[in-house]
Protein backbone atom coordinates (compact mmCIF):
# COMPACT_ATOMS: atom_id res chain seq x y z
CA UNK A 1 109.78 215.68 140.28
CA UNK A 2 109.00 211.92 141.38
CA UNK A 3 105.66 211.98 139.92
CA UNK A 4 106.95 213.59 136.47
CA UNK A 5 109.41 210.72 136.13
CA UNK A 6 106.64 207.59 136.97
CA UNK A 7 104.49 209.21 134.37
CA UNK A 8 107.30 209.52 131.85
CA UNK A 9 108.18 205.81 132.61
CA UNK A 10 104.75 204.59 132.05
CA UNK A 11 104.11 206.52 128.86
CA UNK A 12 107.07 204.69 127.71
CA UNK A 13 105.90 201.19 128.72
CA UNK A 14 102.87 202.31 127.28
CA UNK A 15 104.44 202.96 123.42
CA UNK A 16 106.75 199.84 123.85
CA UNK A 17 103.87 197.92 124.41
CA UNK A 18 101.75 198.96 121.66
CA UNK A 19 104.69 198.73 119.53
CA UNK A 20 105.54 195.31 120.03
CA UNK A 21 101.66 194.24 119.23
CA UNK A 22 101.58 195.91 116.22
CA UNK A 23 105.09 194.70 114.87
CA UNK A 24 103.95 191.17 115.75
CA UNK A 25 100.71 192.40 113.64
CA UNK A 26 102.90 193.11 110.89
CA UNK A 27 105.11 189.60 110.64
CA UNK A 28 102.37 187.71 111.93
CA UNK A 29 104.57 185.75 114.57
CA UNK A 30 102.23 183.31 116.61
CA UNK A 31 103.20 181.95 119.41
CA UNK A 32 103.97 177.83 119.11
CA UNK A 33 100.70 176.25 120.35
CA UNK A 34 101.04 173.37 123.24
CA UNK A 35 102.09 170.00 122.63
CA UNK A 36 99.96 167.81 124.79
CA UNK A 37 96.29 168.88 125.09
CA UNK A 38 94.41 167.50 127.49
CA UNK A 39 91.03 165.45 126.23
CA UNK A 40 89.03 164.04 128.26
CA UNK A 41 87.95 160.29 127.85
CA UNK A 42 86.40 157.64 129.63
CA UNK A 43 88.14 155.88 132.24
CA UNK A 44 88.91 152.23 131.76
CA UNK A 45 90.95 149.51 134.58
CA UNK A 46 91.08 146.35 134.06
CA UNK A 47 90.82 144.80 137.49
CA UNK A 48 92.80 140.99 138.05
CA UNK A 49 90.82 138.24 139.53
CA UNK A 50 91.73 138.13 143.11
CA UNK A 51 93.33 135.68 145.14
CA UNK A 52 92.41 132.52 146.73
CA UNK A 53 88.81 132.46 144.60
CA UNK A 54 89.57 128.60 143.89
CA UNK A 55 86.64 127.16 145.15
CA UNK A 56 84.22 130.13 143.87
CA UNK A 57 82.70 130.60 140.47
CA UNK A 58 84.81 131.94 138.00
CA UNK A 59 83.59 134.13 135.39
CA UNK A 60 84.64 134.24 131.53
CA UNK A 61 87.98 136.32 131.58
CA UNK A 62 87.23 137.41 128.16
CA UNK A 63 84.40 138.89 128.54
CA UNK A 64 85.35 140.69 131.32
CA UNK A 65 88.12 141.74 129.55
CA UNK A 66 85.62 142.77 126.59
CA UNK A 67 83.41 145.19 129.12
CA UNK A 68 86.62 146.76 130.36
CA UNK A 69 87.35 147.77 127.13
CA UNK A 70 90.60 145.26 126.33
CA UNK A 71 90.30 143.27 123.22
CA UNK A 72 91.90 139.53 123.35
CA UNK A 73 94.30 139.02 120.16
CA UNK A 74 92.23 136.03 118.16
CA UNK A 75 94.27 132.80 118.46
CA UNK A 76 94.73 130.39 114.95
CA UNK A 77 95.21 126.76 115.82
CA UNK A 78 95.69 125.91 112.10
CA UNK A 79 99.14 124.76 111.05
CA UNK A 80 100.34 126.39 107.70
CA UNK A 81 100.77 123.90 105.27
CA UNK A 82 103.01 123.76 102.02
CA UNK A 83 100.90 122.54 98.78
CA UNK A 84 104.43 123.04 96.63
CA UNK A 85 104.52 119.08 97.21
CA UNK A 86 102.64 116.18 99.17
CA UNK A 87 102.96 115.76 102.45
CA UNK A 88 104.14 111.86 101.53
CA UNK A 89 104.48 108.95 99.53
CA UNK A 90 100.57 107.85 97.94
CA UNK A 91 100.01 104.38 97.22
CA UNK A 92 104.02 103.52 97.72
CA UNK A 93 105.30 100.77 95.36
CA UNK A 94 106.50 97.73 97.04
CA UNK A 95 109.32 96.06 95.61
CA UNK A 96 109.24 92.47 94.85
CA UNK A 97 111.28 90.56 97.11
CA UNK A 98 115.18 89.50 95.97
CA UNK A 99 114.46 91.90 93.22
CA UNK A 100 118.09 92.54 90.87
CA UNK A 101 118.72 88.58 92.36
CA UNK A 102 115.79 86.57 90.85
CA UNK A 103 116.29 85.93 87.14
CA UNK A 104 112.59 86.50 85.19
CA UNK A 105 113.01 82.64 83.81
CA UNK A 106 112.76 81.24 87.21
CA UNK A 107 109.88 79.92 88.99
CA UNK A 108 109.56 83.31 91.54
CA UNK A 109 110.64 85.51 88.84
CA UNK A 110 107.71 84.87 86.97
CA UNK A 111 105.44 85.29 89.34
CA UNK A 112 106.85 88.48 90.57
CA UNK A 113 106.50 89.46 86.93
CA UNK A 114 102.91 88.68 86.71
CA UNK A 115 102.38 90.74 89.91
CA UNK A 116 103.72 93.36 88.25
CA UNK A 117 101.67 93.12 85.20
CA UNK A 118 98.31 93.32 87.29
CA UNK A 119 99.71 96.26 89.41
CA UNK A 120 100.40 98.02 85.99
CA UNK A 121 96.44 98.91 85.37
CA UNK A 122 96.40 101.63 88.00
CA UNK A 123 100.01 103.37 87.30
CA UNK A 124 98.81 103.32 83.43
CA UNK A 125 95.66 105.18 84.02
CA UNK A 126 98.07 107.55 86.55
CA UNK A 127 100.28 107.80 83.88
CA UNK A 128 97.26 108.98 80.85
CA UNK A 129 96.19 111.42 83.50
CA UNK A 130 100.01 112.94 83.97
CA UNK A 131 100.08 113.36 80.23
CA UNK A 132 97.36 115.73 80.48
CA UNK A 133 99.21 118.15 81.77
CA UNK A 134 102.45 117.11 81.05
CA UNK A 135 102.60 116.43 77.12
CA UNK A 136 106.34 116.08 77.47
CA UNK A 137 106.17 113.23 79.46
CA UNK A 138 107.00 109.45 78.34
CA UNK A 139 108.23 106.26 80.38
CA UNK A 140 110.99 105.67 77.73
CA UNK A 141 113.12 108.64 78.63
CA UNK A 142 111.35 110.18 81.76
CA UNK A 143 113.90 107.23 83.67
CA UNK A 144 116.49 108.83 82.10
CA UNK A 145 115.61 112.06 83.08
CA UNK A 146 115.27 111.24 87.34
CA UNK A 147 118.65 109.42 87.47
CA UNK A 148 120.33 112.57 86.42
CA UNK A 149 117.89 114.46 88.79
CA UNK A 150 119.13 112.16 91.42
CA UNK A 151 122.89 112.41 90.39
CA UNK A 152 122.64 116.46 90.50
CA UNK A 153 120.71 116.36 93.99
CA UNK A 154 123.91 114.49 95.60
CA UNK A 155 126.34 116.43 94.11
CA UNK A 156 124.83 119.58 95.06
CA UNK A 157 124.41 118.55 98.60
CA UNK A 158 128.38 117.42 99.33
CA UNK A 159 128.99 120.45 97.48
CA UNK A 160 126.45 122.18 100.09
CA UNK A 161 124.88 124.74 97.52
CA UNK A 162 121.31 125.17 98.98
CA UNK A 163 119.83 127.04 96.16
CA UNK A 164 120.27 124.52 93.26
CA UNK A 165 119.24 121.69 96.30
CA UNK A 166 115.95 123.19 96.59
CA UNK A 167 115.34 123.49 93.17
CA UNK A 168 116.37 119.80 92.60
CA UNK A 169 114.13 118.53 95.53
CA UNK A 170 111.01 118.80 96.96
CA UNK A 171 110.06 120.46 100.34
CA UNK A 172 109.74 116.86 102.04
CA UNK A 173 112.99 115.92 100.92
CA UNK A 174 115.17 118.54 101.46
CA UNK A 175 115.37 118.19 105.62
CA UNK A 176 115.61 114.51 105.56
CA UNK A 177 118.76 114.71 103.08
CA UNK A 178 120.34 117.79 104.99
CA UNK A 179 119.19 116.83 108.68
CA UNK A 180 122.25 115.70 110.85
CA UNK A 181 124.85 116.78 108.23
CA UNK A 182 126.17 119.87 110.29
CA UNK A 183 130.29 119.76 110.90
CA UNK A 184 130.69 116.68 108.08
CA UNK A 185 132.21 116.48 105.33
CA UNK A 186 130.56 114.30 102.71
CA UNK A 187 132.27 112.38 99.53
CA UNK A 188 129.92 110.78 96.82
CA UNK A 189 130.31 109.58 93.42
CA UNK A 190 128.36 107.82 91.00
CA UNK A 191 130.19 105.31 89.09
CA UNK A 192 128.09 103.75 86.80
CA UNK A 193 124.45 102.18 85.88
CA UNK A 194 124.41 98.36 86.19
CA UNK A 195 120.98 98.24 84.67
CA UNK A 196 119.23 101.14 82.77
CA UNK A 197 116.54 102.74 85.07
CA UNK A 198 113.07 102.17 84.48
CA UNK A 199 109.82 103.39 85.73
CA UNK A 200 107.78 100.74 87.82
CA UNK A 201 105.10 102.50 89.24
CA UNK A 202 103.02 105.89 88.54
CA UNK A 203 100.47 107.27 91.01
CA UNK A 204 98.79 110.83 90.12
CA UNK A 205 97.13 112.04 93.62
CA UNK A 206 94.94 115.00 94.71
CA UNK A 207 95.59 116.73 98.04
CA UNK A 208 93.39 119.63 99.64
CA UNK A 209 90.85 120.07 96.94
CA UNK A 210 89.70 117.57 94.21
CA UNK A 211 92.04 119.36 91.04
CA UNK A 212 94.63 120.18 93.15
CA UNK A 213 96.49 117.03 91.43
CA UNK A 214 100.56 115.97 92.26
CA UNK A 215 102.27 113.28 90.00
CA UNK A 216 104.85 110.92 91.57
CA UNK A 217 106.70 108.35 89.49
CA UNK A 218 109.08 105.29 91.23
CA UNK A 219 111.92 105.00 88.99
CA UNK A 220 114.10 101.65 89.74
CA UNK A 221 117.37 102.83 89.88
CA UNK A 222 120.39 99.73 89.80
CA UNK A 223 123.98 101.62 90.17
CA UNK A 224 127.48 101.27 91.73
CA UNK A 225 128.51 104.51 94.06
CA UNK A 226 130.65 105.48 96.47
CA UNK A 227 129.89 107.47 99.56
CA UNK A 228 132.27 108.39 102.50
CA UNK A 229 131.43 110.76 105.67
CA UNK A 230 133.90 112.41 107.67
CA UNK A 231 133.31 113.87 111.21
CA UNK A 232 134.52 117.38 111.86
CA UNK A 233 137.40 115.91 113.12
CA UNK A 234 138.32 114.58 109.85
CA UNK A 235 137.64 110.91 110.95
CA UNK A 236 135.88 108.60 108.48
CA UNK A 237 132.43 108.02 109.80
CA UNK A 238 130.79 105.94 106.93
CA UNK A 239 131.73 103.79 103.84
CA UNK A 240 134.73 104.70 101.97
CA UNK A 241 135.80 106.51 98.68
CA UNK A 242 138.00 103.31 97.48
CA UNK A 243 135.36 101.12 97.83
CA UNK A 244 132.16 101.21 94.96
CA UNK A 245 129.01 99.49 96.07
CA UNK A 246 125.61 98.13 94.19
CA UNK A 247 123.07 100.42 94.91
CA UNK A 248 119.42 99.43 94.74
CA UNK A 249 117.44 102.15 95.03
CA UNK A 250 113.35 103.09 94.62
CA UNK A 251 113.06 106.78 94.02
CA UNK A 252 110.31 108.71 94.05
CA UNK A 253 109.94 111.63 91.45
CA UNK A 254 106.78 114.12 91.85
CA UNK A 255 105.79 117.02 90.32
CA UNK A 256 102.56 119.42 91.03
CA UNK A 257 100.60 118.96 87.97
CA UNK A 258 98.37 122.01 88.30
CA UNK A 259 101.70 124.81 88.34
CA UNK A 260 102.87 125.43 84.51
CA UNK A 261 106.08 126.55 86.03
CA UNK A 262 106.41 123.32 89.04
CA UNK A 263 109.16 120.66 87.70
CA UNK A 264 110.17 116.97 88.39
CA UNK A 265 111.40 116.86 91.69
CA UNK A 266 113.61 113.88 93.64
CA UNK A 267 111.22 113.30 96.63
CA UNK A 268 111.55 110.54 98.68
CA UNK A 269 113.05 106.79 98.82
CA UNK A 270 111.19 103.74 99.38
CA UNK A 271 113.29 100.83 101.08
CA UNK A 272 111.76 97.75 101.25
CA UNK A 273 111.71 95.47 104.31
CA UNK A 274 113.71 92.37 103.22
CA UNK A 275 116.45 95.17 102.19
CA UNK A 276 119.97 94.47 104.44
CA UNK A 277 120.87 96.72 107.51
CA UNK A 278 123.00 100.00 106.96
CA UNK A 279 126.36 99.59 107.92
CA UNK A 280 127.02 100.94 111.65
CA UNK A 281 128.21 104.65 111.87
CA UNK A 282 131.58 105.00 113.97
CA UNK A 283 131.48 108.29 116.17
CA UNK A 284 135.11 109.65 117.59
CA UNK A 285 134.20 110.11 121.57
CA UNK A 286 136.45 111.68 123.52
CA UNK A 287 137.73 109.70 126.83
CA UNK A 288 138.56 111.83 129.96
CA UNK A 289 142.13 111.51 131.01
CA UNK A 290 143.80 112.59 133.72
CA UNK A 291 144.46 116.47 135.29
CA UNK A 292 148.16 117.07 134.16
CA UNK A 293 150.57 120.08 135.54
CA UNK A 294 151.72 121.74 133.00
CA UNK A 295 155.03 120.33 133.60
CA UNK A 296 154.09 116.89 133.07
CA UNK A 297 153.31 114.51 130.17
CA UNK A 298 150.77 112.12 129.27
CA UNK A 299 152.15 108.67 129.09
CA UNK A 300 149.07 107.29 127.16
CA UNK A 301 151.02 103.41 128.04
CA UNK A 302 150.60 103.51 131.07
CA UNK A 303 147.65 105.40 131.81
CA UNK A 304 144.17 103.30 132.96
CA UNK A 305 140.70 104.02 131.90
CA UNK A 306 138.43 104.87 135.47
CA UNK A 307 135.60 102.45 135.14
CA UNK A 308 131.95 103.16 136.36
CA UNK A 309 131.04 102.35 139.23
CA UNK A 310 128.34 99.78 139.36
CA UNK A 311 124.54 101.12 140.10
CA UNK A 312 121.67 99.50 141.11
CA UNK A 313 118.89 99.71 138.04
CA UNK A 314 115.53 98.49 136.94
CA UNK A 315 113.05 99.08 134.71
């Protein structure tokens, strides 16, 4: 009985068996194949120098690097540069000195004048060579055409609108006229022109290759404005907005010659070195007072300042 029920049982295991090949036959069912298979490669450590080999030879880390199989990332030491504008001021004009004070019938003015004249041979050829790719351009209304460049610029940045600032100055300019001017507030105005701006000096420079050409133009520039600068705090800083004072200013106007679609840019200032100090720039400080309970009050009469103490110092 025993051994007619084991052979039953296997006959059965035997059907099931066959039937579950030939059903996966049917629907083709494959079994998912492994995810990681293993391949064998060669083996590669890169060993550290040891310690304490200071007085022994020392062997190129690179290469040893190399025959381990590590490659070392190449290094660039060159320092991007921007050809959108020059890197400075070529040939900078230098103003005549007690210019806007000497009349051109005096004894100095007319010297000054003939200075001029001879310095006029170079920023004329500069000038013939600007043409060339500028046809637009022309002394008679270019002047014109930087004080309102000029005017825009400082409007745009107390109005702090970056976009039309960097389209209204060059690359060079644009940090020295924002630098510093974080958590101010800034109020300029032009007034009005006390002489009509004029163009005293034209210099048309190459920079990286020998086509690569940039145009700059000094425009004299004789105005009243008013300027006043605020601290966060809302203290006035600098000038005030009352108060209108004679500008003489030098500014430099370039342009990249070679770019159909560059423009006349405001970028840079020459100040001369007979020109008067800036006015001093008052900063709020804050002076420590004393540790109060909350119950008590300041009594700003009668409180004293702690000084230093006195130190010992050389230099």
């Amino acid at each position: 009985m025993a051994t007619s029920m084991t052979r039953t049982f296997g006959a059965l295991r035997s059907v099931t068996c066959s039937s579950l090949k030939n059903a996966e036959l049917a629907l083709d069912v494959r079994h998912p194949g492994p995810l990681f298979l293993p391949v064998r490669t060669k083996k590669r450590y890169f060993i550290p120098p040891a310690v304490g080999l200071k007085g022994k030879k020392e062997e190129n880390p690179e290469a040893k690097a190399r025959a381990a199989g590590i490659v070392f990332r190449q290094q660039y030491f060159e320092r991007p540069i921007n050809i959108a504008c020059s890197a400075g001021v070529f040939d900078p004009y230098i103003p005549p000195e007690g210019d806007a004070r000497l009349s051109t019938l005096s004894k100095e003015g007319l010297k000054q004048r003939t200075e001029q004249i001879r310095q006029s041979a170079t920023s004329q050829l500069a000038i013939r060579k600007i043409k060339e790719h500028d046809s637009e351009f022309s002394t008679k209304t270019f002047a014109e055409q930087a004080q309102e460049i000029f005017v825009e610029a400082h409007n745009a940045l107390t109005h702090f609108n970056r976009e039309k600032l960097h389209s209204l100055v060059t690359e060079r300019c644009y940090p020295e006229m924002t630098r510093g001017n974080r958590y101010k507030t800034i109020r300029w105005r032009f007034v009005e022109s006390l002489e009509p701006p004029r163009v005293v000096h034209a210099r048309c420079p190459d920079m990286v290759t020998k086509g690569n050409l940039y145009g700059q133009v000094t425009v004299r520039m004789h105005s009243k404005q008013t300027i006043a600068i605020y601290d966060r705090f809302g203290r006035l800083m600098l000038g005030s907005e009352e108060q209108p004072k004679d500008v003489l200013e030098y500014l430099v106007i370039e342009r990249h010659l070679i770019n159909p679609y560059s423009r006349w840019r405001l970028h840079g200032k020459i100040v001369p070195s007979w020109a008067p100090p800036k006015d001093p720039v008052i900063k709020t400080v804050a002076i420590p007072g004393p540790e109060l309970n909350p119950w008590e009050e300041y009594d700003a009469l009668n409180y004293k300042v702690p000084k230093p103490a006195s130190v010992q110092w050389n230099k």
